[in-house]
PDB file of N, CA and C in Angstrom:
ATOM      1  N   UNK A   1     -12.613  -0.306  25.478  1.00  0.00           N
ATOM      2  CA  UNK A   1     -11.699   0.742  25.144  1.00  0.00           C
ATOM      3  C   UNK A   1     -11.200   0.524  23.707  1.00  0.00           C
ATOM      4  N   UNK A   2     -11.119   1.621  22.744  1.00  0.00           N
ATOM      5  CA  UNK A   2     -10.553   1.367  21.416  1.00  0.00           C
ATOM      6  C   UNK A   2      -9.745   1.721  21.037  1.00  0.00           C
ATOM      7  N   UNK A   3      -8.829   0.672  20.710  1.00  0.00           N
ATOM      8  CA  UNK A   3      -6.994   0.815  20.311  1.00  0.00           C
ATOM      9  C   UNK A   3      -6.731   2.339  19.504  1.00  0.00           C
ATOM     10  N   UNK A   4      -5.627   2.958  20.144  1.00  0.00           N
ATOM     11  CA  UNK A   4      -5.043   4.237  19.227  1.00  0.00           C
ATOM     12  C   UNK A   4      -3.949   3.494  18.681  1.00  0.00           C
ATOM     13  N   UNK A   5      -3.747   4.484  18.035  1.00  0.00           N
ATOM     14  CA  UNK A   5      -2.591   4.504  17.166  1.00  0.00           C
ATOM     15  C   UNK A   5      -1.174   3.451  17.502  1.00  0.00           C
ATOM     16  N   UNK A   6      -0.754   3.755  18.751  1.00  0.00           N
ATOM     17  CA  UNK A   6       0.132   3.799  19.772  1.00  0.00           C
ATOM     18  C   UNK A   6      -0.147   1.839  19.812  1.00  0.00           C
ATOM     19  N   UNK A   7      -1.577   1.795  19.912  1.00  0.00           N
ATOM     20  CA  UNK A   7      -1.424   0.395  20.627  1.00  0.00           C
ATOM     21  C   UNK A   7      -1.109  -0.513  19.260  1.00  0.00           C
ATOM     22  N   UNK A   8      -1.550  -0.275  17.727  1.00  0.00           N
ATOM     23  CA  UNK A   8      -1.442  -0.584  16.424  1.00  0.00           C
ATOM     24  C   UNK A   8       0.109  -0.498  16.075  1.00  0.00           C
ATOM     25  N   UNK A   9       0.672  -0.333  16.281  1.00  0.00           N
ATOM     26  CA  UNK A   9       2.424  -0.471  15.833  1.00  0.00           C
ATOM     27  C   UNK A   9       2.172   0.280  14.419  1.00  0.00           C
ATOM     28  N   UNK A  10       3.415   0.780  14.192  1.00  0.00           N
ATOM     29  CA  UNK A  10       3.644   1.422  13.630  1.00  0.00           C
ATOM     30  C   UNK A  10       3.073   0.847  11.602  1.00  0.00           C
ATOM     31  N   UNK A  11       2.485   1.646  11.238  1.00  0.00           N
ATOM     32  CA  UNK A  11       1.586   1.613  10.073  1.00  0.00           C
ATOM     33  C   UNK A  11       2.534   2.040   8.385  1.00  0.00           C
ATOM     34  N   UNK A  12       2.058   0.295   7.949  1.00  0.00           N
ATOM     35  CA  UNK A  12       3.308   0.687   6.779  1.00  0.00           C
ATOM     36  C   UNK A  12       2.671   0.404   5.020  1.00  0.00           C
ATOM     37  N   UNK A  13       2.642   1.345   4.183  1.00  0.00           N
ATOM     38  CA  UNK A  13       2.108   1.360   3.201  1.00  0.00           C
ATOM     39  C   UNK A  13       2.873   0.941   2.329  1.00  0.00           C
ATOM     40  N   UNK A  14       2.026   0.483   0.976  1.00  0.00           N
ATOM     41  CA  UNK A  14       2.964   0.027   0.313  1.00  0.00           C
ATOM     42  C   UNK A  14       2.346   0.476  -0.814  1.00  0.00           C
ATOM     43  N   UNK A  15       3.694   1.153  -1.616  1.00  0.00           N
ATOM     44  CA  UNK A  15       3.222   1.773  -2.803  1.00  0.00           C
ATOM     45  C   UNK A  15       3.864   1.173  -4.391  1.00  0.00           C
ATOM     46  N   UNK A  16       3.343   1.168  -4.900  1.00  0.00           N
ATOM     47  CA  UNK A  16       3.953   0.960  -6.652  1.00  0.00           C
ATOM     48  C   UNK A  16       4.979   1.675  -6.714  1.00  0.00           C
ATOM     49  N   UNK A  17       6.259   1.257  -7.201  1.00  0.00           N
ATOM     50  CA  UNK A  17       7.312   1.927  -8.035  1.00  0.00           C
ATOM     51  C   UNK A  17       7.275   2.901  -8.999  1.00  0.00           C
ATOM     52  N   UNK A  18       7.861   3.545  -9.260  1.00  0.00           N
ATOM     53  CA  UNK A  18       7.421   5.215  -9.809  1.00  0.00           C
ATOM     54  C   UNK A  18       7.392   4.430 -11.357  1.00  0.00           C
ATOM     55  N   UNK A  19       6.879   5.490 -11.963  1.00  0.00           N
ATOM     56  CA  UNK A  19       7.326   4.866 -14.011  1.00  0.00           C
ATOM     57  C   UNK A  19       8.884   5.023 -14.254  1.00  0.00           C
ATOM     58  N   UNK A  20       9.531   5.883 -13.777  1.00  0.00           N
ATOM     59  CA  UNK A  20      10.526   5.477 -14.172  1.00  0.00           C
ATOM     60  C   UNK A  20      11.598   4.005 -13.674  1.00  0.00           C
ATOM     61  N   UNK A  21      10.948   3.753 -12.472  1.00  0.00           N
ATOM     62  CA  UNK A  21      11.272   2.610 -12.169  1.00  0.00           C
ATOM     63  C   UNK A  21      11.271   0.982 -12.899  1.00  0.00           C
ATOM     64  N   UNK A  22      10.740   1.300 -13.365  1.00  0.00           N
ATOM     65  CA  UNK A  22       9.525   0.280 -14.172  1.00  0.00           C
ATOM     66  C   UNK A  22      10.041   0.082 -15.561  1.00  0.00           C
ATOM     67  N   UNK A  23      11.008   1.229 -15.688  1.00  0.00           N
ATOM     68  CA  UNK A  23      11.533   1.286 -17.675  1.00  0.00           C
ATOM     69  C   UNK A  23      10.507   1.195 -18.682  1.00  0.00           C
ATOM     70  N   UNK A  24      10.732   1.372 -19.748  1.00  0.00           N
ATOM     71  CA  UNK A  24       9.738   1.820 -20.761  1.00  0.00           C
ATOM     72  C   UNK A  24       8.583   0.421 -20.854  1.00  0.00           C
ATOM     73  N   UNK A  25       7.574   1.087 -20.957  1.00  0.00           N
ATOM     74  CA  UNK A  25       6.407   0.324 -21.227  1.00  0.00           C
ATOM     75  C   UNK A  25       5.692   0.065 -22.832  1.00  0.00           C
ATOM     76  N   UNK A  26       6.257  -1.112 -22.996  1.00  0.00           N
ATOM     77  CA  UNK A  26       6.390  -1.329 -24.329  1.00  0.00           C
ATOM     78  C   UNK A  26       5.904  -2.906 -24.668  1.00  0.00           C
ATOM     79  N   UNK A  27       4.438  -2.418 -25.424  1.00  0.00           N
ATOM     80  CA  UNK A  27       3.986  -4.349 -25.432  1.00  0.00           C
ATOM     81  C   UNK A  27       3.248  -4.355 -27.090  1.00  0.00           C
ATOM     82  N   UNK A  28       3.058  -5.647 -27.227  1.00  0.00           N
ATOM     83  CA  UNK A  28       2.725  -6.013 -28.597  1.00  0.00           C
ATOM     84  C   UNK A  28       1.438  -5.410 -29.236  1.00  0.00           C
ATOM     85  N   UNK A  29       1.854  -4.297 -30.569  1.00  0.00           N
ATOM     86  CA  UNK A  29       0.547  -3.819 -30.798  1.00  0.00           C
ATOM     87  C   UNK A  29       0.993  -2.386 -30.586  1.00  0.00           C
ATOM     88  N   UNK A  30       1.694  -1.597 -29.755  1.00  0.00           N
ATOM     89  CA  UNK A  30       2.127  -0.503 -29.606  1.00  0.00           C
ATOM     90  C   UNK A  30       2.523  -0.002 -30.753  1.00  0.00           C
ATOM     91  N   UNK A  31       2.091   1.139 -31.480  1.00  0.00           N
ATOM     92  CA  UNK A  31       2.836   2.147 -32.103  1.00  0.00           C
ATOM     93  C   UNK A  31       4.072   2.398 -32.362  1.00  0.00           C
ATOM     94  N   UNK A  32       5.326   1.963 -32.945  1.00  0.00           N
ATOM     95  CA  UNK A  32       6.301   2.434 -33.045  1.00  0.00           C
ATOM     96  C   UNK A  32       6.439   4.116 -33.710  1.00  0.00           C
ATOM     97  N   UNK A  33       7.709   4.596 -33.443  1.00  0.00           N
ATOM     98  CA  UNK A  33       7.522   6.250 -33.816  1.00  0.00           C
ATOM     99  C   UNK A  33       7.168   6.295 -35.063  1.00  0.00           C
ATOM    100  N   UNK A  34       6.973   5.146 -36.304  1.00  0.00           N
ATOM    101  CA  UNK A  34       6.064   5.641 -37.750  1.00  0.00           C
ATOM    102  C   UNK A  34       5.334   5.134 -37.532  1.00  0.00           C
ATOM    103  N   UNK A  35       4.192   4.822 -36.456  1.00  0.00           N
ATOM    104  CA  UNK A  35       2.970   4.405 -36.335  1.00  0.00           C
ATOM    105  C   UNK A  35       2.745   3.112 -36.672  1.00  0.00           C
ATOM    106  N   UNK A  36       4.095   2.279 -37.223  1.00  0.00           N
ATOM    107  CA  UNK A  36       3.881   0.367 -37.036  1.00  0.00           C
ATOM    108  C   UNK A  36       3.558  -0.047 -35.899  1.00  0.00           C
ATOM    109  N   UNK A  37       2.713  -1.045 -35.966  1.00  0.00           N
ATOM    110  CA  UNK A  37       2.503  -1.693 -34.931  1.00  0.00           C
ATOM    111  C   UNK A  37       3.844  -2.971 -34.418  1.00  0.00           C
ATOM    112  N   UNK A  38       4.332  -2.964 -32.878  1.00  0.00           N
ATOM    113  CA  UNK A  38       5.390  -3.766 -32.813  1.00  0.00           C
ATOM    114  C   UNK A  38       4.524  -4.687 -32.941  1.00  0.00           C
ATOM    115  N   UNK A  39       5.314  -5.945 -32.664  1.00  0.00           N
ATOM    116  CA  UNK A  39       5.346  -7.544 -32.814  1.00  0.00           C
ATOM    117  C   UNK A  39       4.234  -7.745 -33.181  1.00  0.00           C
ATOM    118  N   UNK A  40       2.835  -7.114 -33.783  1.00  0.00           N
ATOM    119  CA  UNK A  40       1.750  -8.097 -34.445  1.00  0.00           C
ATOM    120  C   UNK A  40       1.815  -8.737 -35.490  1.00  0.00           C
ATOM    121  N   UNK A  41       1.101  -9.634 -36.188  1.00  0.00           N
ATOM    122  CA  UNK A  41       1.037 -10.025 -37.522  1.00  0.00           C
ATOM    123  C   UNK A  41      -0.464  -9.856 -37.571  1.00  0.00           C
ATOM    124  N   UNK A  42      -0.669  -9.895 -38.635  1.00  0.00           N
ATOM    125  CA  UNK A  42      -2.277 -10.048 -39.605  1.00  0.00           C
ATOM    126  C   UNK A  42      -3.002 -11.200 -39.097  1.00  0.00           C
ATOM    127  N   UNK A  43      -4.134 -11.293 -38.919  1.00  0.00           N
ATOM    128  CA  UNK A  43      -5.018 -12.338 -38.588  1.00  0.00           C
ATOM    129  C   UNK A  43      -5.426 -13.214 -39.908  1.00  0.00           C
ATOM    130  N   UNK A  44      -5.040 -12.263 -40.722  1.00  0.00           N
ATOM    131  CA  UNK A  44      -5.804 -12.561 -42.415  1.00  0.00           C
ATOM    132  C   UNK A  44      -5.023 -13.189 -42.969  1.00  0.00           C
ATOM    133  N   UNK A  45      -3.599 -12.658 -43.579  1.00  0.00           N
ATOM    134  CA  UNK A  45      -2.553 -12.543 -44.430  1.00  0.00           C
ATOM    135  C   UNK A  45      -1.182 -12.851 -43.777  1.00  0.00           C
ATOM    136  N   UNK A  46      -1.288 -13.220 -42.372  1.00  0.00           N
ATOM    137  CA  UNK A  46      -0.208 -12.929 -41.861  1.00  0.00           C
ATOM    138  C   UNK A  46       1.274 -11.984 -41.829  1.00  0.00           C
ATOM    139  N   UNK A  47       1.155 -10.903 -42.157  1.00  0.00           N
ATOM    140  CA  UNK A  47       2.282  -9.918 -42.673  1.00  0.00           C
ATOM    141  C   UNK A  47       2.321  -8.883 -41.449  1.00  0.00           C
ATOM    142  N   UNK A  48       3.272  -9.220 -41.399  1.00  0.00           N
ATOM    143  CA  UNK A  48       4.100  -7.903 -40.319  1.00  0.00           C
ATOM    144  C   UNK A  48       3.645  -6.422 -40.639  1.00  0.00           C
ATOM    145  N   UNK A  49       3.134  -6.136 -41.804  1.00  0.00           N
ATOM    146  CA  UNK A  49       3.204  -4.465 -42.067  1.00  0.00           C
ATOM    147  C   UNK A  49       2.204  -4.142 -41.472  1.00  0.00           C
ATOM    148  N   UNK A  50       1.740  -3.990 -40.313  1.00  0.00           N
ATOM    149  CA  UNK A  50       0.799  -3.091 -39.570  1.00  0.00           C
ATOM    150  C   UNK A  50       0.841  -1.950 -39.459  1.00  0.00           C
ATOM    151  N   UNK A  51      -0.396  -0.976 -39.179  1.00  0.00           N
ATOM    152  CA  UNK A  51       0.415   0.381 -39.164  1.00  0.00           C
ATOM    153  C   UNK A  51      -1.213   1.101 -38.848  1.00  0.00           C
ATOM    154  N   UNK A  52      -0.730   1.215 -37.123  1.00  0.00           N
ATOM    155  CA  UNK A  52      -2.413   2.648 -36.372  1.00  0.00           C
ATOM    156  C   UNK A  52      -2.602   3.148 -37.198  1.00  0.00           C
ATOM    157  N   UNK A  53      -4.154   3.423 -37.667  1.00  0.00           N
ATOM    158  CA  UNK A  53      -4.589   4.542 -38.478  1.00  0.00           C
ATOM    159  C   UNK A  53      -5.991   5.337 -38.310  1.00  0.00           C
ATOM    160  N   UNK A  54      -5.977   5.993 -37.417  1.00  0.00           N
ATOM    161  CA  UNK A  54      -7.256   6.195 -37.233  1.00  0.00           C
ATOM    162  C   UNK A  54      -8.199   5.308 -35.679  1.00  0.00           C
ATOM    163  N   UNK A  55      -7.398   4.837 -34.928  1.00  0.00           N
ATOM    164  CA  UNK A  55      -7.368   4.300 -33.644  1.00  0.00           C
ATOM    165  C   UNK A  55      -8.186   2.984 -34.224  1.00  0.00           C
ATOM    166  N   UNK A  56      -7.462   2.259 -35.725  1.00  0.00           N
ATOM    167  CA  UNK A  56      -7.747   1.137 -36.224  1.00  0.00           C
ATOM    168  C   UNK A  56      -6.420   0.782 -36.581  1.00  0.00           C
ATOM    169  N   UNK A  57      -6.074  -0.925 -35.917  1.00  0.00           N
ATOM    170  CA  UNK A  57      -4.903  -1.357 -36.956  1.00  0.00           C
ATOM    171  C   UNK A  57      -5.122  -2.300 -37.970  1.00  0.00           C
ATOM    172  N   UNK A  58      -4.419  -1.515 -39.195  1.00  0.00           N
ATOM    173  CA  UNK A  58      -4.891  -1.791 -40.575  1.00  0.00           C
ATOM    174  C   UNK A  58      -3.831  -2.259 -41.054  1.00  0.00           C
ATOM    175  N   UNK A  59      -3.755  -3.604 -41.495  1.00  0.00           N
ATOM    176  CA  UNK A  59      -2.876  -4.856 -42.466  1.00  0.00           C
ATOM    177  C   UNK A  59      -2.638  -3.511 -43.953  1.00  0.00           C
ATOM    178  N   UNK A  60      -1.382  -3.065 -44.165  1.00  0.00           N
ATOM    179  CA  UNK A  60      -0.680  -2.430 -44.996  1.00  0.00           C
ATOM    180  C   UNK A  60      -0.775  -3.611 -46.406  1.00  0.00           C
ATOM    181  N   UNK A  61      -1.078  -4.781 -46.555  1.00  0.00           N
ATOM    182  CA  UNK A  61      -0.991  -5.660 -47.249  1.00  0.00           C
ATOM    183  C   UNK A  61      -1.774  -5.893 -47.747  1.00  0.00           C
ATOM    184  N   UNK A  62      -2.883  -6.645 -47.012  1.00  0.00           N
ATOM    185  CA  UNK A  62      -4.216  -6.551 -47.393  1.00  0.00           C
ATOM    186  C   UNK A  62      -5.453  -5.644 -47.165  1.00  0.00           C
ATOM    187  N   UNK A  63      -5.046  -5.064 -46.161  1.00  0.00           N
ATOM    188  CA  UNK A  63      -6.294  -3.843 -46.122  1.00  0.00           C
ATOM    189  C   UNK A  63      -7.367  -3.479 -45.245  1.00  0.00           C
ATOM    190  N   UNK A  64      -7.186  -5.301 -44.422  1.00  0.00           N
ATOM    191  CA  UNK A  64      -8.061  -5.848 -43.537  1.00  0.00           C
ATOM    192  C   UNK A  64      -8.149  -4.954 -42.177  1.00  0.00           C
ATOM    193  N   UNK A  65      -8.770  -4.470 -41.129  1.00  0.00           N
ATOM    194  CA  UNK A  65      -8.809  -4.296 -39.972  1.00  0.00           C
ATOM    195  C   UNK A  65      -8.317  -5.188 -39.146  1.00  0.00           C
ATOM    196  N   UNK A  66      -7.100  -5.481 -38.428  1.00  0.00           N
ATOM    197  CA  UNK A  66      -6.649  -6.246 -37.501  1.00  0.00           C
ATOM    198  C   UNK A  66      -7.435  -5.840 -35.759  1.00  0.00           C
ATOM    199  N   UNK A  67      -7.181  -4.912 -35.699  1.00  0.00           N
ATOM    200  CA  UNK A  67      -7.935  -4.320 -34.511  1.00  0.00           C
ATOM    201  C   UNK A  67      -8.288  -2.991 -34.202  1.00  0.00           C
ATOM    202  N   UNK A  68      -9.069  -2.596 -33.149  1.00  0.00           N
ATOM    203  CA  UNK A  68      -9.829  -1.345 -33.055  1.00  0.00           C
ATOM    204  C   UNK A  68      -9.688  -0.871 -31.782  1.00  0.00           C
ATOM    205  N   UNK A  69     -10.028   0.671 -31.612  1.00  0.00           N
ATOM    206  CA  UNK A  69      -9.742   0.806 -30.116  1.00  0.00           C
ATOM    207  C   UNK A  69     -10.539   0.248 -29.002  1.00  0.00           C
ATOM    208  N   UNK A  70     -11.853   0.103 -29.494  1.00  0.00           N
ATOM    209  CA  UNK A  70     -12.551  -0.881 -29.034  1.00  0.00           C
ATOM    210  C   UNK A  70     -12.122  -1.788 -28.634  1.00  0.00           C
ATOM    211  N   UNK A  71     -11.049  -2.392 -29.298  1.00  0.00           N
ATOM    212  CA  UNK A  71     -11.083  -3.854 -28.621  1.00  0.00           C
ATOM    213  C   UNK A  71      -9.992  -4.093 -27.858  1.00  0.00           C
ATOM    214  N   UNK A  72      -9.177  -2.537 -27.268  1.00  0.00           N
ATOM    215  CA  UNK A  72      -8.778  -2.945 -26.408  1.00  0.00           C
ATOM    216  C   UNK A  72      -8.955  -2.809 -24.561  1.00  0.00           C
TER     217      UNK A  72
END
């Protein structure tokens, strides 16, 4: 004979917390609203001035490609 519902006790899911639950999602490398990148530095030059350009982040300093969308 194969168990219903009834004989399984009562069935309990478990779901993820909504986004707003969660508060803003905000990590290193993100875009700030003028398109700086937060908390990275340069791999090259070490300088804070990062800044998305073209779904490339490009060292404002030296010129270098820090990263690509590729690579994330």
């Amino acid at each position: 004979m194969k168990p219903t519902t009834e004989d399984r006790g009562p069935e309990t899911t478990h779901h993820a917390p909504k986004t707003e639950d969660r508060g803003p999602k905000v990590s290193h490398g993100d875009p700030g609203p003028d398109g700086h990148a937060v908390g990275e530095l340069c791999d090259y030059c070490g300088a804070e001035a990062l800044r998305w350009r073209k779904c490339k982040l490009v060292c404002e300093q030296c010129g270098n490609i820090v990263k690509s969308c590729a690579d994330l």
